[in-house]
PDB file of N, CA and C in Angstrom:
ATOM      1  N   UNK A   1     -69.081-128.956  46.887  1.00  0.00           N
ATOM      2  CA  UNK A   1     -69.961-130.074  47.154  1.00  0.00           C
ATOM      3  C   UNK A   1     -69.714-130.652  48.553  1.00  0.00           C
ATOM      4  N   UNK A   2     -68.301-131.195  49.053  1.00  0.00           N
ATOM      5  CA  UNK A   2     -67.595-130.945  50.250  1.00  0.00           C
ATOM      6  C   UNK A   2     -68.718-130.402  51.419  1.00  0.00           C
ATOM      7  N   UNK A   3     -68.581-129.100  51.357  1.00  0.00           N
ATOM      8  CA  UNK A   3     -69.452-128.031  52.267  1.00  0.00           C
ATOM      9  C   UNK A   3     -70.826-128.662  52.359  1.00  0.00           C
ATOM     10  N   UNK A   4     -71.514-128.337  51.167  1.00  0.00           N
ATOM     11  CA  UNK A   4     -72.966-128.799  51.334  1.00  0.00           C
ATOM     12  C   UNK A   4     -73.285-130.467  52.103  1.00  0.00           C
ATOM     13  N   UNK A   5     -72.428-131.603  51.614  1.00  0.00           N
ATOM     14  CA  UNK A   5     -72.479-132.370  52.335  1.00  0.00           C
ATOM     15  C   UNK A   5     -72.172-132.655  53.636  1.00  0.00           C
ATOM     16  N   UNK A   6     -71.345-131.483  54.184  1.00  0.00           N
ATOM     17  CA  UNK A   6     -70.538-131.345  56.071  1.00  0.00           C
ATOM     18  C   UNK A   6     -72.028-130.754  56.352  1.00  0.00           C
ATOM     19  N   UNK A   7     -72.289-129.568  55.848  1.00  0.00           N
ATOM     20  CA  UNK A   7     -73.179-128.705  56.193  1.00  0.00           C
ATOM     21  C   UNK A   7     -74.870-129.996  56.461  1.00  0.00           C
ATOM     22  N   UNK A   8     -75.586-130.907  55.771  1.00  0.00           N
ATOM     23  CA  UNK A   8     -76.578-132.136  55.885  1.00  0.00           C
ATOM     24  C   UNK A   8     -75.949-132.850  56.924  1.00  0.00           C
ATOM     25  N   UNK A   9     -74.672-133.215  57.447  1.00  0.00           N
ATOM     26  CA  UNK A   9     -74.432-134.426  58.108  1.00  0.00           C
ATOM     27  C   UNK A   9     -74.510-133.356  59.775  1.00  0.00           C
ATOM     28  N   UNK A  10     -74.080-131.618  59.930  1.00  0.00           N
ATOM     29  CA  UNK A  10     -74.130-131.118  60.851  1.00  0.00           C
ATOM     30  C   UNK A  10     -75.457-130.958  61.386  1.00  0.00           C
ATOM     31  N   UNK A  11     -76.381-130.561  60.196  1.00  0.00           N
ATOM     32  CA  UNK A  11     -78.281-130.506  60.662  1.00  0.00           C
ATOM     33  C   UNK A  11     -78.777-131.538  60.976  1.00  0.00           C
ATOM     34  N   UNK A  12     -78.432-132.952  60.462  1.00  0.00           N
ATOM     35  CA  UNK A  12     -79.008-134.224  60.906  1.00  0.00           C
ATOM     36  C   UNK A  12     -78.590-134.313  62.210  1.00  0.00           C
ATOM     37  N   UNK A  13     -77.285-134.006  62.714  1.00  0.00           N
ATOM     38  CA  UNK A  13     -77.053-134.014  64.137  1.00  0.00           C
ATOM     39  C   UNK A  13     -77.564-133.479  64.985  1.00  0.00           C
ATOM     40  N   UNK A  14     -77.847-132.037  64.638  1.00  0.00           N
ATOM     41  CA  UNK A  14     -78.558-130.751  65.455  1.00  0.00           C
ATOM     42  C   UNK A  14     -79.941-130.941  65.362  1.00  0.00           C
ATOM     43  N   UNK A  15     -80.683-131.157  64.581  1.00  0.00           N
ATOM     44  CA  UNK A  15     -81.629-132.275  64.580  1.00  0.00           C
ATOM     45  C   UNK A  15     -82.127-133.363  65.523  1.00  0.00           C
ATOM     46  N   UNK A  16     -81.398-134.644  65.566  1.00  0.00           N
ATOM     47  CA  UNK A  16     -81.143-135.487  66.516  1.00  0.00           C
ATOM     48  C   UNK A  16     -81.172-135.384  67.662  1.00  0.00           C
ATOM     49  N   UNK A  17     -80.317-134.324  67.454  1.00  0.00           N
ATOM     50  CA  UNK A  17     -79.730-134.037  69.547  1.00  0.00           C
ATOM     51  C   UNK A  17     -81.026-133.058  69.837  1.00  0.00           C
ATOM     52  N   UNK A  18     -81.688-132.115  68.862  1.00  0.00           N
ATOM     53  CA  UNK A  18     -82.714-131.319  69.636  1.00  0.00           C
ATOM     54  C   UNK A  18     -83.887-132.041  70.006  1.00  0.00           C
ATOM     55  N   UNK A  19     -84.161-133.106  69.174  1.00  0.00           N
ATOM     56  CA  UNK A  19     -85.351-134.213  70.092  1.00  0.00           C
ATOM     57  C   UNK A  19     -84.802-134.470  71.160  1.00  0.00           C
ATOM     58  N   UNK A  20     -83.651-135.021  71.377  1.00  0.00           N
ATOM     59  CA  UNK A  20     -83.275-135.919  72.437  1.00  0.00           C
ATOM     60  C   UNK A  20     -83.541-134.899  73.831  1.00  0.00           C
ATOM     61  N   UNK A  21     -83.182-133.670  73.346  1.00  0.00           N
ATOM     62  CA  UNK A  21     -83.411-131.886  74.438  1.00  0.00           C
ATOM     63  C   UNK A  21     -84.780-132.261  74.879  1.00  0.00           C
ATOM     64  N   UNK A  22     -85.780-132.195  73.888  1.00  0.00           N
ATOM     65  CA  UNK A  22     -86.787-132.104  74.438  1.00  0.00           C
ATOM     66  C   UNK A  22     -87.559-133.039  75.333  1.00  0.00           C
ATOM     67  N   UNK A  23     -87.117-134.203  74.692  1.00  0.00           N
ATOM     68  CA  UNK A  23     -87.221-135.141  75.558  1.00  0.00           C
ATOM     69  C   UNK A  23     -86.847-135.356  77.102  1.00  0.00           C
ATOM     70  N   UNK A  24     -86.291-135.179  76.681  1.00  0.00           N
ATOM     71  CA  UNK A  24     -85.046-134.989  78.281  1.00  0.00           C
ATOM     72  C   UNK A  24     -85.658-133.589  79.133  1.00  0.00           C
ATOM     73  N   UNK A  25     -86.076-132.434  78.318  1.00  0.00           N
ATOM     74  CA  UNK A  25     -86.961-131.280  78.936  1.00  0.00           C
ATOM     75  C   UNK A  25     -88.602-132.144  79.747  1.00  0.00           C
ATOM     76  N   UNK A  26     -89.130-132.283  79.040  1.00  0.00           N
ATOM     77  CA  UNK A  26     -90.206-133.190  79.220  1.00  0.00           C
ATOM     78  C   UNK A  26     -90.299-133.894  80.285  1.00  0.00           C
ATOM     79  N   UNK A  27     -89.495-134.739  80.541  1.00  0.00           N
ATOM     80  CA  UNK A  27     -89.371-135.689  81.346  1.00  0.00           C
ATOM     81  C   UNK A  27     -88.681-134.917  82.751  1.00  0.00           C
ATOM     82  N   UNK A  28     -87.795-133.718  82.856  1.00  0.00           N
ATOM     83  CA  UNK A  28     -87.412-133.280  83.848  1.00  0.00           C
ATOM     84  C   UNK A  28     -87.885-132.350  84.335  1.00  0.00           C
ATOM     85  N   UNK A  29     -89.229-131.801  83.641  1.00  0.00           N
ATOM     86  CA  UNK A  29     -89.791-130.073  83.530  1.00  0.00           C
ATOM     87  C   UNK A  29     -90.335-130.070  85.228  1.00  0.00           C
ATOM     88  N   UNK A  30     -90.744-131.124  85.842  1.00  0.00           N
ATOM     89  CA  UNK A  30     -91.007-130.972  87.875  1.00  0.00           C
ATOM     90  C   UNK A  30     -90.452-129.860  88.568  1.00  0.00           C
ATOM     91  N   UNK A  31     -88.794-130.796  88.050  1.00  0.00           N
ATOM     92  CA  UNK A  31     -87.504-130.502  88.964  1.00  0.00           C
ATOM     93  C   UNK A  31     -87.171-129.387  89.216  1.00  0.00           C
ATOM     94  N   UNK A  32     -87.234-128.845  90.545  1.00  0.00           N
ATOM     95  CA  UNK A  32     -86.474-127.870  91.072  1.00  0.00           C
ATOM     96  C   UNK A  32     -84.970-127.722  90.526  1.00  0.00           C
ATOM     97  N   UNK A  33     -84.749-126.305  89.078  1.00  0.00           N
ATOM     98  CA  UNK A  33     -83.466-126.221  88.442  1.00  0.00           C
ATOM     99  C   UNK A  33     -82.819-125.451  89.644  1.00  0.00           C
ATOM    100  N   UNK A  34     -81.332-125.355  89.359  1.00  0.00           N
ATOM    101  CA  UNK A  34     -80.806-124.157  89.923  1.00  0.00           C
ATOM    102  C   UNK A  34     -79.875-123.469  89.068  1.00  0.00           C
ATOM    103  N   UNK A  35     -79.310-122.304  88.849  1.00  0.00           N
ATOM    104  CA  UNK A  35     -78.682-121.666  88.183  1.00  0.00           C
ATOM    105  C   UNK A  35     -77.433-122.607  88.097  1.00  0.00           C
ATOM    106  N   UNK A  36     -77.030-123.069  89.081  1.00  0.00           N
ATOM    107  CA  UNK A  36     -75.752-123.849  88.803  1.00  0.00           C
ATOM    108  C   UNK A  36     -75.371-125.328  87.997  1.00  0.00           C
ATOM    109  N   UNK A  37     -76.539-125.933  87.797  1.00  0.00           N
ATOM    110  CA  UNK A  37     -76.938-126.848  87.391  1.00  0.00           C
ATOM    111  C   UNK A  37     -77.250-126.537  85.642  1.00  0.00           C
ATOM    112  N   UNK A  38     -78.238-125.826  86.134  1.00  0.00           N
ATOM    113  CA  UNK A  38     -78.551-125.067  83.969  1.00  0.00           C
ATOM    114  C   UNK A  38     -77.043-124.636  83.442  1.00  0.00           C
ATOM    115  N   UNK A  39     -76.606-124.059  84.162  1.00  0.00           N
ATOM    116  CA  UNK A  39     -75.135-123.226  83.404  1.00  0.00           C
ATOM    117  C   UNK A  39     -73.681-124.915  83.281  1.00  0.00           C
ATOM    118  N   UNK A  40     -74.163-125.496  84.401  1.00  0.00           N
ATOM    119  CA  UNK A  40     -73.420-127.071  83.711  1.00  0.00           C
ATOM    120  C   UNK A  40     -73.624-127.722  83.052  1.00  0.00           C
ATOM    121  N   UNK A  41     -75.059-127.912  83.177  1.00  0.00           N
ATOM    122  CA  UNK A  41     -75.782-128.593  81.300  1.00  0.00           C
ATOM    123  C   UNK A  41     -75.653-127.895  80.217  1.00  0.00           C
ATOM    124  N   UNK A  42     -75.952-126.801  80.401  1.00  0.00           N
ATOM    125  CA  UNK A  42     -75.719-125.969  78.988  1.00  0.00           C
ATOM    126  C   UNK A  42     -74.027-125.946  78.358  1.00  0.00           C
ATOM    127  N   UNK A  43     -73.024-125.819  79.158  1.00  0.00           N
ATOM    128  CA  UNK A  43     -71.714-125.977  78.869  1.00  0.00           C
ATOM    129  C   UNK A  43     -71.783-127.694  78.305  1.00  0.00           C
ATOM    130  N   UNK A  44     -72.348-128.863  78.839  1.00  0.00           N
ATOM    131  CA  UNK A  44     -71.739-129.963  78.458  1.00  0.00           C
ATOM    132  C   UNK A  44     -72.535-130.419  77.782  1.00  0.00           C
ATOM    133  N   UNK A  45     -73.708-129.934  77.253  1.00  0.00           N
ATOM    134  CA  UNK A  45     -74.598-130.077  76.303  1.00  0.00           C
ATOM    135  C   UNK A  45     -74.350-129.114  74.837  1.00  0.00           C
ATOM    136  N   UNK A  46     -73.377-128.296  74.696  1.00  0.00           N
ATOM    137  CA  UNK A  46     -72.716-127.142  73.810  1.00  0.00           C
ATOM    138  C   UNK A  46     -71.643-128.228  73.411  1.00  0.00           C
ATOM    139  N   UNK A  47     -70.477-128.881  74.410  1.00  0.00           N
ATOM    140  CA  UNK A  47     -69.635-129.605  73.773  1.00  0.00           C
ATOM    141  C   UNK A  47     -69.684-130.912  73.037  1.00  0.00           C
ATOM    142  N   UNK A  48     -71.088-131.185  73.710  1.00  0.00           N
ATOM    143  CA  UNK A  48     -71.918-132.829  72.629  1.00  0.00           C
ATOM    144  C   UNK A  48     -71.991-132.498  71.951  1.00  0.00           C
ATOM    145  N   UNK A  49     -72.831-130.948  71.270  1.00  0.00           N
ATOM    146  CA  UNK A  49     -73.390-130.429  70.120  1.00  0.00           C
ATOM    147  C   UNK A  49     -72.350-129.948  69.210  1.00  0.00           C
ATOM    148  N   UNK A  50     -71.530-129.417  69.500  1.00  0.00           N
ATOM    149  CA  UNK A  50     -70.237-128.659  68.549  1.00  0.00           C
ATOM    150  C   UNK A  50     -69.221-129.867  68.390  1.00  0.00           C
ATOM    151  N   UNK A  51     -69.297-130.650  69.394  1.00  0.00           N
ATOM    152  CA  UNK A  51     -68.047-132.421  68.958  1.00  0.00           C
ATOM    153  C   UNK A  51     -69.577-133.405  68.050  1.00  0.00           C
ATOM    154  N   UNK A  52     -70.489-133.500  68.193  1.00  0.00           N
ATOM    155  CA  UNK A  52     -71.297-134.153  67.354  1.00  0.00           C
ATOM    156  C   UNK A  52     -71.649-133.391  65.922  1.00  0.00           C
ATOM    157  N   UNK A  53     -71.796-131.964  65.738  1.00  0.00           N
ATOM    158  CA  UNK A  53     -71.792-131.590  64.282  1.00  0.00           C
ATOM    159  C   UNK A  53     -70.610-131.657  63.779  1.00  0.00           C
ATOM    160  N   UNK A  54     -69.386-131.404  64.380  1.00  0.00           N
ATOM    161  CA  UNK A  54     -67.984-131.556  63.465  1.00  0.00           C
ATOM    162  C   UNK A  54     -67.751-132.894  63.252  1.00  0.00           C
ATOM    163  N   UNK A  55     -68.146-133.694  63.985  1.00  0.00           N
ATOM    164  CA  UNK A  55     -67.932-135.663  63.561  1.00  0.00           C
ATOM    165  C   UNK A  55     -68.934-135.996  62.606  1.00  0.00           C
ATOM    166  N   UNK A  56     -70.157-135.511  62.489  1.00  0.00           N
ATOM    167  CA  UNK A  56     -70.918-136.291  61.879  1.00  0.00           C
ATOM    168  C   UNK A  56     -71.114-135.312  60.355  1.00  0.00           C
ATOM    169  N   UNK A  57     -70.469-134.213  60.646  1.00  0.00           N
ATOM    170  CA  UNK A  57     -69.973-133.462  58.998  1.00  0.00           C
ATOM    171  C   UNK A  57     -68.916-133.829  58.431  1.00  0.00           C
ATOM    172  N   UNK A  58     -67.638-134.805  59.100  1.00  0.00           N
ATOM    173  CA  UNK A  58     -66.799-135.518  58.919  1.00  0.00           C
ATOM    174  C   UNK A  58     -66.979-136.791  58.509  1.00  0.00           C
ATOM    175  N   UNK A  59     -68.128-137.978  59.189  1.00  0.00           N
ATOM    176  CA  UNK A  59     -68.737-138.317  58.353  1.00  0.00           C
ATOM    177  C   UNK A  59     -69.159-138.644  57.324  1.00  0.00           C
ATOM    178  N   UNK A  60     -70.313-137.791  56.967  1.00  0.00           N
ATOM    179  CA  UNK A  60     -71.052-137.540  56.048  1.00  0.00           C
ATOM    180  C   UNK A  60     -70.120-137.199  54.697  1.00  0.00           C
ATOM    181  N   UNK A  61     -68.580-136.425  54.671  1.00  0.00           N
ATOM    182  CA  UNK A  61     -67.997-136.485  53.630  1.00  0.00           C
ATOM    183  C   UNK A  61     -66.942-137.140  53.623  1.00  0.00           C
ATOM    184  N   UNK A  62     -66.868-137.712  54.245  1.00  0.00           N
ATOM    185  CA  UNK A  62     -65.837-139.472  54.203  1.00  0.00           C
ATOM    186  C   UNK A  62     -66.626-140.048  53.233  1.00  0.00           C
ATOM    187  N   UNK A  63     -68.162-140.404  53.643  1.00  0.00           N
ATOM    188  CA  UNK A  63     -68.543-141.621  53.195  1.00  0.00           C
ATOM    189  C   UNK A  63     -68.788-140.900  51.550  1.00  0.00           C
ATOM    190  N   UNK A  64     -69.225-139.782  51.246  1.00  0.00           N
ATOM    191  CA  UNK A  64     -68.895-138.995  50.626  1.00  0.00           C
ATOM    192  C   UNK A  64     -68.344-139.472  49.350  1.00  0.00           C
ATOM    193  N   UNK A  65     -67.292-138.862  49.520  1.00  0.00           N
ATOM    194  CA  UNK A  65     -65.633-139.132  49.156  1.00  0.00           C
ATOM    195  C   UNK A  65     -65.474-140.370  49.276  1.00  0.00           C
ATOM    196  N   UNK A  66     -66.063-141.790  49.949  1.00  0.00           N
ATOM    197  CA  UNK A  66     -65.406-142.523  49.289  1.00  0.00           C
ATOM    198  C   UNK A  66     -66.467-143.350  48.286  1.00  0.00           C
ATOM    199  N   UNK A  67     -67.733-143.036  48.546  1.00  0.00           N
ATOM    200  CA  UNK A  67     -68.651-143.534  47.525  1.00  0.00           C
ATOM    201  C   UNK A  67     -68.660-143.127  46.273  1.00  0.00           C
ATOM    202  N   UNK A  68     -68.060-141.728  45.855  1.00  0.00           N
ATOM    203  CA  UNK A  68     -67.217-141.167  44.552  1.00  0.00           C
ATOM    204  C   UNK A  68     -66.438-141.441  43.813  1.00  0.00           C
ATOM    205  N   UNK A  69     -65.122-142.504  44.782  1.00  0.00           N
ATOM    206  CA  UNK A  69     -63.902-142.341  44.827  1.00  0.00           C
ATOM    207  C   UNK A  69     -63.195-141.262  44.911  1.00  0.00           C
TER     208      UNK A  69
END
């Protein structure tokens, strides 16, 4: 049960953060990218995403676990 509840609190995140992508795509789609720039967002936009699904699957079975006891 554990799992399935980490596993809802990781998609609500990945979720979340992929509007916020597009948004943020949207609004910057003008701009002259450069390879060096995409390959730095993509690295510090990977560590929001992999530190925001492991916190908010942590989370999600805290509150879990303690609304159970």
């Amino acid at each position: 049960m554990n799992l399935g509840i980490f596993i809802i609190g990781a998609i609500t995140f990945f979720i979340a953060f992929s509007f916020f992508k597009v948004s943020a795509f949207k609004k910057t789609k003008n701009a002259e990218p450069s390879w060096l720039k995409l390959v730095a967002v993509f690295f510090a936009d990977y560590l929001v995403l992999a530190t925001g699904v492991l916190i908010s699957g942590i989370v999600f079975v805290s509150i879990f676990n303690f609304a159970h006891g």
